[in-house]
Protein backbone atom coordinates (compact mmCIF):
# COMPACT_ATOMS: atom_id res chain seq x y z
CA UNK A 1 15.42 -21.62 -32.67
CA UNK A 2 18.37 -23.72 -33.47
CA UNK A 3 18.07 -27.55 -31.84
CA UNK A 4 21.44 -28.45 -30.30
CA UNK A 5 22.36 -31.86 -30.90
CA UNK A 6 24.12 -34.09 -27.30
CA UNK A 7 26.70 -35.52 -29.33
CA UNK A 8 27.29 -37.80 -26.41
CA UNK A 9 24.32 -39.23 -26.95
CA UNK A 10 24.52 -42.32 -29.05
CA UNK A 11 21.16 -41.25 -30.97
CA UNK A 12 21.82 -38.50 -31.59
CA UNK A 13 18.62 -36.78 -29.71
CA UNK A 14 18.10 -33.12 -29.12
CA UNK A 15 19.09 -31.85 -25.63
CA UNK A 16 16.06 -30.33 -24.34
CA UNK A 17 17.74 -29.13 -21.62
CA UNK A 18 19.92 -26.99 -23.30
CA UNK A 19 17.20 -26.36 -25.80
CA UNK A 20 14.80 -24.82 -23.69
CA UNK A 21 15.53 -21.61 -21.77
CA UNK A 22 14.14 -21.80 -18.18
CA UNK A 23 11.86 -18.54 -17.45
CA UNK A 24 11.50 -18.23 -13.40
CA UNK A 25 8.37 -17.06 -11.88
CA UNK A 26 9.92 -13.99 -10.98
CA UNK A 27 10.96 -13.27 -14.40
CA UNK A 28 7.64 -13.94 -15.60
CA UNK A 29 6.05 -11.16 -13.39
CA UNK A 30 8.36 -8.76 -14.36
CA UNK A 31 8.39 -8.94 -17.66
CA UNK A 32 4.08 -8.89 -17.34
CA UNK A 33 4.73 -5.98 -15.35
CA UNK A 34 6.97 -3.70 -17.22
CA UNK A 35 4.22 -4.90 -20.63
CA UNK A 36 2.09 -2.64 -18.67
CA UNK A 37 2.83 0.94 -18.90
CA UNK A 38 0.63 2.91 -16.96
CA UNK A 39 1.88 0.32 -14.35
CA UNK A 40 5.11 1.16 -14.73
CA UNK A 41 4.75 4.79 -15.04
CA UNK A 42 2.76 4.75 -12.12
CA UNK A 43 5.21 2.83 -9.69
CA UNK A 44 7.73 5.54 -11.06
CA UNK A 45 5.00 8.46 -9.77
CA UNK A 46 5.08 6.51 -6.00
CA UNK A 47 8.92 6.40 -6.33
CA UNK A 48 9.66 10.29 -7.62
CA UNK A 49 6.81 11.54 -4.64
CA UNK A 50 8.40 9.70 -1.94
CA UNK A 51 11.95 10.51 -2.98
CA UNK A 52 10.88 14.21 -3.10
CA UNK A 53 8.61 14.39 -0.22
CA UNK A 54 11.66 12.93 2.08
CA UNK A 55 14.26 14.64 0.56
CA UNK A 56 12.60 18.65 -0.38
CA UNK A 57 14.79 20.06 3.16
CA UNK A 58 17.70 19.78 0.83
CA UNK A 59 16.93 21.59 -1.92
CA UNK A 60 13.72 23.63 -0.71
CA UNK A 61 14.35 27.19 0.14
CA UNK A 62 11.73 27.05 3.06
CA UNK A 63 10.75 24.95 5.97
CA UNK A 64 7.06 23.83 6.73
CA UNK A 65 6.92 25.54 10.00
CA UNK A 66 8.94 28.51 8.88
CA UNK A 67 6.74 32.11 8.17
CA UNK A 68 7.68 34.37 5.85
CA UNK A 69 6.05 37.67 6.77
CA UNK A 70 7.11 39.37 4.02
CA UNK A 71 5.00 37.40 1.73
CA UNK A 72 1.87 36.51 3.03
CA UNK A 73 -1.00 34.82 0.74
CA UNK A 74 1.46 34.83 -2.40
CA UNK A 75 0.70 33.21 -5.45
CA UNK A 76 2.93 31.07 -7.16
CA UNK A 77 6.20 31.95 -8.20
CA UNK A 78 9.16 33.25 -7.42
CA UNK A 79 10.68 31.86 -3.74
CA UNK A 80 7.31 30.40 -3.10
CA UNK A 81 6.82 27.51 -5.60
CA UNK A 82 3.87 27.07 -4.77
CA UNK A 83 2.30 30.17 -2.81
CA UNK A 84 2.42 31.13 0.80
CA UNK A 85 -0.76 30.53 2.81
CA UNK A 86 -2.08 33.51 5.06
CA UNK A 87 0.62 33.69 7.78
CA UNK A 88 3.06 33.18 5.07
CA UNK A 89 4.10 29.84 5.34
CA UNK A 90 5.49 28.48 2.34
CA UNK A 91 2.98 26.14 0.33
CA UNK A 92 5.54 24.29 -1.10
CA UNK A 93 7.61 22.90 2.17
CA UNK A 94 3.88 22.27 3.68
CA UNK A 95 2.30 20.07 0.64
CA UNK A 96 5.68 18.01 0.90
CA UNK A 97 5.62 17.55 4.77
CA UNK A 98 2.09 16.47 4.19
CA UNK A 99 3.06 14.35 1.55
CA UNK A 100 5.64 12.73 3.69
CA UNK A 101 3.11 12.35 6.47
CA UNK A 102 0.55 10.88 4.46
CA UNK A 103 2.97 8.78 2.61
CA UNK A 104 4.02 6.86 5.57
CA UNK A 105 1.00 6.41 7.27
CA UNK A 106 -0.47 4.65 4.53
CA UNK A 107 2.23 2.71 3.54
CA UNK A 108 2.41 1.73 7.38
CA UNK A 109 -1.12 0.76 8.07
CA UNK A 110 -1.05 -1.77 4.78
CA UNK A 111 1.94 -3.31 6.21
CA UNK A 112 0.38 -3.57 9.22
CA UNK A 113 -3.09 -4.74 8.08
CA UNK A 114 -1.57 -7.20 5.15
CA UNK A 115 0.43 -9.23 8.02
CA UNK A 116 -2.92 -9.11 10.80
CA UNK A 117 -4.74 -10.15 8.19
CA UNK A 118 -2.43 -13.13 6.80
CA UNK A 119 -1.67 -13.78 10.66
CA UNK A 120 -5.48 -14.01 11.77
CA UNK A 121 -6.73 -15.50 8.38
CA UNK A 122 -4.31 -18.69 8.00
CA UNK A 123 -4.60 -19.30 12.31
CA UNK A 124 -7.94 -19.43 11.56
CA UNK A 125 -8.17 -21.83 8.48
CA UNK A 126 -5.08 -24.37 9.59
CA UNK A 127 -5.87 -24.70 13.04
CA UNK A 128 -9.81 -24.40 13.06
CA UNK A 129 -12.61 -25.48 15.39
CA UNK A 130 -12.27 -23.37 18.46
CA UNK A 131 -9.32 -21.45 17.20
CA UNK A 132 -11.40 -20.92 14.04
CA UNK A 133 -14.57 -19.68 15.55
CA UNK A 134 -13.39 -17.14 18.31
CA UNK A 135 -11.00 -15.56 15.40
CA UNK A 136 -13.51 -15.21 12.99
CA UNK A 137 -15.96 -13.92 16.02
CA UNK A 138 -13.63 -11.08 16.16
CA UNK A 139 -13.67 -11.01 12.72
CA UNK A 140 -17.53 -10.29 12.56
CA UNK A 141 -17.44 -7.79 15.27
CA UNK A 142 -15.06 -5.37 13.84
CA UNK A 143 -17.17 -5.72 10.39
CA UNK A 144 -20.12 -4.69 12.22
CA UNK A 145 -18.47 -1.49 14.36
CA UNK A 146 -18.69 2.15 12.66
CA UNK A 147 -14.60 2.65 11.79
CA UNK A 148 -14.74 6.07 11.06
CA UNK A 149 -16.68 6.85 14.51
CA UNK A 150 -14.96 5.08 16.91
CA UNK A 151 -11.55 6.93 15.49
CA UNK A 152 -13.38 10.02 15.86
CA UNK A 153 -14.60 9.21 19.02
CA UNK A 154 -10.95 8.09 20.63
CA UNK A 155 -9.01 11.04 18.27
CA UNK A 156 -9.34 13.15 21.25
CA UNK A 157 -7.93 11.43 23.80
CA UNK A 158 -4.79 11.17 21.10
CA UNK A 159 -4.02 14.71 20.83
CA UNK A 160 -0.62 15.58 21.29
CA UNK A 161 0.52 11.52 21.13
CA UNK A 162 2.61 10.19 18.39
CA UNK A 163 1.01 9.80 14.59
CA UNK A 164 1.65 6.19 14.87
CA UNK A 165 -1.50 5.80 17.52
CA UNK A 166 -3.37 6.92 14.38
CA UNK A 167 -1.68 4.12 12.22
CA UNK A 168 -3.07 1.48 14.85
CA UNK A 169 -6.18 3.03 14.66
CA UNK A 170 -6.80 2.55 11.02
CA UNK A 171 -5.16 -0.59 10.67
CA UNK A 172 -7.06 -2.38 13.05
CA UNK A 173 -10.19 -1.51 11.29
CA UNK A 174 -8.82 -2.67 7.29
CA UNK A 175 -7.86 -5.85 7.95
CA UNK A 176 -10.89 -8.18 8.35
CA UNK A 177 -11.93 -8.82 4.82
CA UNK A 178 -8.85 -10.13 3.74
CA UNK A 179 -8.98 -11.96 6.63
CA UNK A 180 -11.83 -13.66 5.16
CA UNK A 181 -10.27 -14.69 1.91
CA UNK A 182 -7.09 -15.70 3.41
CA UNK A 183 -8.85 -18.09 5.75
CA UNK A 184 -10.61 -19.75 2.63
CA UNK A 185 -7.80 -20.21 1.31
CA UNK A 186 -6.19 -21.47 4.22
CA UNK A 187 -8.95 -24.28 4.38
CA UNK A 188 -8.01 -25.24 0.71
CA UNK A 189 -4.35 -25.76 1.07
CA UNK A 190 -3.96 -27.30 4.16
CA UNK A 191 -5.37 -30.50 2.59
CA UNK A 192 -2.50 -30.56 0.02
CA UNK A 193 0.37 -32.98 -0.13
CA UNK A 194 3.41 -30.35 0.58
CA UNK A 195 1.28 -29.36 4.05
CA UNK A 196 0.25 -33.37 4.86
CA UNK A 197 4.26 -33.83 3.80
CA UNK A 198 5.15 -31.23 6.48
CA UNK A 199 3.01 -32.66 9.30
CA UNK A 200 4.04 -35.76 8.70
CA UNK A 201 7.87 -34.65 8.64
CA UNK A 202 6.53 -32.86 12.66
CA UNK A 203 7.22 -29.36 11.49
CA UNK A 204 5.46 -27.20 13.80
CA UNK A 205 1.78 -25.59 13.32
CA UNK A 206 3.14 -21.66 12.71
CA UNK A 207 6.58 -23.15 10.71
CA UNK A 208 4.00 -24.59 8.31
CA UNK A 209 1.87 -21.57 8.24
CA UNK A 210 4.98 -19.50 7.48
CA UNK A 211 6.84 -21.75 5.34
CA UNK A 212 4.32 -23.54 2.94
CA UNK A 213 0.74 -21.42 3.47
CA UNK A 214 1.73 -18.17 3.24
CA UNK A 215 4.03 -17.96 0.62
CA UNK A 216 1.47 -19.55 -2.06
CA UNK A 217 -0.59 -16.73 -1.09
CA UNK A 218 1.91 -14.01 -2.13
CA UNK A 219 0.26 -12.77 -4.96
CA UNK A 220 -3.17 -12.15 -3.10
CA UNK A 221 -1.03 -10.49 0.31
CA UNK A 222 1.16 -8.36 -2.40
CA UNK A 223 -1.97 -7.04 -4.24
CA UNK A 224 -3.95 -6.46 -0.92
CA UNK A 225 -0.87 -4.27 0.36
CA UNK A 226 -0.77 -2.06 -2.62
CA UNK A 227 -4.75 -1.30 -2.60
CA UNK A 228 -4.56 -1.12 1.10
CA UNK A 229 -1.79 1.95 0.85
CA UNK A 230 -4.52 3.89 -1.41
CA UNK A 231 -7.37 3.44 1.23
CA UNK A 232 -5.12 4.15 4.05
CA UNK A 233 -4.51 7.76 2.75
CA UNK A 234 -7.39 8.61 2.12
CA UNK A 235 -9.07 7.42 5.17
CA UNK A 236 -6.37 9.61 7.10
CA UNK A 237 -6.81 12.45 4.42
CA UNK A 238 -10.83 12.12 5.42
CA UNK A 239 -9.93 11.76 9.44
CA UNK A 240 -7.59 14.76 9.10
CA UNK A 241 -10.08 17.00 6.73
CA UNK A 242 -12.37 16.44 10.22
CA UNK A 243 -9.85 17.44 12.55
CA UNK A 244 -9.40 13.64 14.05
CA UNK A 245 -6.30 12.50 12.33
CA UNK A 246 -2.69 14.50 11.93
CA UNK A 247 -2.94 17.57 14.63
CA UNK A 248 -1.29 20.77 14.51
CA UNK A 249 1.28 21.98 14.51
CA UNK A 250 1.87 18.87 12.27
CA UNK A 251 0.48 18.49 8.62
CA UNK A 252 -0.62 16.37 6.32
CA UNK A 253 -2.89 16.47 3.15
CA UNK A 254 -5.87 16.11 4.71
CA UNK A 255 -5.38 19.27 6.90
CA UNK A 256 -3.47 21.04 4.34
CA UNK A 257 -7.31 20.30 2.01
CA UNK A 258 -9.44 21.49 5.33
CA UNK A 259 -7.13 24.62 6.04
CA UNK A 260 -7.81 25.38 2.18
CA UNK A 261 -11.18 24.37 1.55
CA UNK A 262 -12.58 27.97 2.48
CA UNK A 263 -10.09 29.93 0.15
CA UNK A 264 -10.62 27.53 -2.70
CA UNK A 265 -12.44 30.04 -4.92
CA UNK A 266 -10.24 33.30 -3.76
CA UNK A 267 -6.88 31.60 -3.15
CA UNK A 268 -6.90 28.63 -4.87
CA UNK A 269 -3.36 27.01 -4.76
CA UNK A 270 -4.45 26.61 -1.07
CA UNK A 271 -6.90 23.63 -1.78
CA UNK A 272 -6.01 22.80 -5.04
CA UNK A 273 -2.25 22.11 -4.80
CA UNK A 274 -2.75 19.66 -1.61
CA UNK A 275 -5.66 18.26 -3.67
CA UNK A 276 -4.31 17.59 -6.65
CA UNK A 277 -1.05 15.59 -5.19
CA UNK A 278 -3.56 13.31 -3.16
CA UNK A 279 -5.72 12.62 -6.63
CA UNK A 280 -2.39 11.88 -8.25
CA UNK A 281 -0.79 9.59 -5.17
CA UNK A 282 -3.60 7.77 -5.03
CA UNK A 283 -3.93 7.09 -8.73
CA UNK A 284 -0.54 6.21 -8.52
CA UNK A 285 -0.89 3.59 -6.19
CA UNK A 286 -4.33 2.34 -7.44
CA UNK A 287 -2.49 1.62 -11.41
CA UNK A 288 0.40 0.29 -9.63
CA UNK A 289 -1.86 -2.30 -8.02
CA UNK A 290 -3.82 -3.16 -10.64
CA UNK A 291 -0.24 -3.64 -13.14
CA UNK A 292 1.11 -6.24 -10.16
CA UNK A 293 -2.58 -7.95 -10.06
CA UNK A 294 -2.55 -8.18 -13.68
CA UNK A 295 1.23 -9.39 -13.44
CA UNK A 296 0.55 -12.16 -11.14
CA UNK A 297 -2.48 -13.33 -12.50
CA UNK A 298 -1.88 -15.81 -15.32
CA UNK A 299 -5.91 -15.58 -15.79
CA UNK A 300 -6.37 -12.07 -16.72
CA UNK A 301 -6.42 -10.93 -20.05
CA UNK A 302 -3.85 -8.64 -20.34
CA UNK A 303 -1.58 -11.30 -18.42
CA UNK A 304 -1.87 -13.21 -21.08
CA UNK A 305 -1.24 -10.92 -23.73
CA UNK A 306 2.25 -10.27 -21.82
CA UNK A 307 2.99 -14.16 -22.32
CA UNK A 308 2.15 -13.80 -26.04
């Protein structure tokens, strides 16, 4: 690289300024990201499934709750993308309703576990003693309780209430490990110069938390959201295969797999169509994650490799 010369400068000394390009943080990650490209292929799997799944009434020749009677247990072809299950509902609009459904519930429940957790994991740390102990009491107890029973337990009572009880369900119970870390954290940073600076300065207890504490845990929040969208759906697909998560005459993949699971050897585009876009949306979302982790890691291996 050429070395520009200041030629105000008496000397005659390079301007490092100019001679040195400035490469943001932001930039960094990106370009780390886009090195990897199962990463990037992935994130552009999430993007084409919820762009379809949203938008198939446009273009789809059926609806979900529609019957063709015509055309009952139909392979796949013709009309029927997909197949027709046996009261002739087209396979196609179903899988994407269910798609939808699961879609949103787990990209609801890690928004809504990433913030409890940052929330409940820097109170915690910053303001400690009493503050400290009852949160991470709480903390303890929910590690402790059975998840996946007590949402079985309280499904029935739910029936015929909106989906989003279920995404309070599941995100209070995905929340408390990260909890954990971000506490730890917490502890560490508070004793830092930029958070003494801030007290000092008598910014308020939550407009430090917000403003200095939290961000410099972005990377570890980010990450946790991604991983936490993959174990969301599949904890509702698993809730739903049961018959305690998405009720009729709703869908989603996990009763769209249950419904099938029977005709999987006679009629298999039943079970394995539903299936097979779970396997691939989580997979999606699980090489996504592990892309941005890599990305905004400077430690890892392949993090380095995109520096190189």
């Amino acid at each position: 690289m050429a070395v520009i010369l200041d030629e105000s400068s008496p000397t005659g000394a390079p301007d490092t300024a100019q001679a040195t390009p400035t490469v943001t943080r932001g930039r960094l990650v990106l370009r780390r990201f886009l090195r990897n490209r199962f990463a990037v292929a992935s994130l552009g799997v999430i993007v084409l499934l919820y762009v379809v799944a949203f938008s198939y009434p446009l273009f789809a020749p059926w609806d979900y709750g529609r019957p063709d009677y015509q055309s009952f247990l139909m392979p796949p072809g013709g009309s029927h993308w997909f197949g027709t299950d046996k009261i002739g509902i087209d396979m196609f609009a179903q899988t994407m309703r269910g798609l939808q459904k699961s879609l949103s519930i787990g990209l609801l429940v890690a928004i809504f576990s990433t913030g409890l957790a940052a929330i409940v994991g820097s109170a915690a740390g910053f303001f400690g003693r009493a503050t400290d102990r009852a949160l991470m009491w709480v903390v303890d107890l929910l590690l402790v309780l059975p998840a996946f029973l007590i949402i079985a337990i309280l499904s029935p009572s739910l029936r015929g209430q909106s989906w989003l009880l279920l995404v309070l369900l599941l995100a209070v119970f995905q929340w408390m490990i990260t909890a954990r870390i971000v506490r730890g954290m917490t502890l560490t940073l508070r004793e830092r110069e930029f958070v003494k600076a801030a007290r000092y300065m008598g910014q308020s207890p939550w407009r430090i938390i917000f403003r200095h504490i939290l961000p410099n845990m972005a990377s570890l929040l980010i990450i946790d959201g991604t991983i936490n969208v993959g174990i969301a759906v599949l904890a509702e697909t698993s809730l739903s295969y049961f018959g305690f998560g998405v009720q009729p005459p709703d869908v989603s993949l996990g009763t769209l797999i249950a419904s099938g699971t029977e005709s999987a050897q006679t009629f298999p585009w039943l079970f394995y169509i539903p299936a097979g876009f779970l396997v691939i949306t989580v997979l999606a979302v699980n090489f996504a994650g592990d892309g941005l982790r890599d990305a905004l890691d400077p430690t890892s291996t392949r993090g380095r490799k995109a520096d190189a």
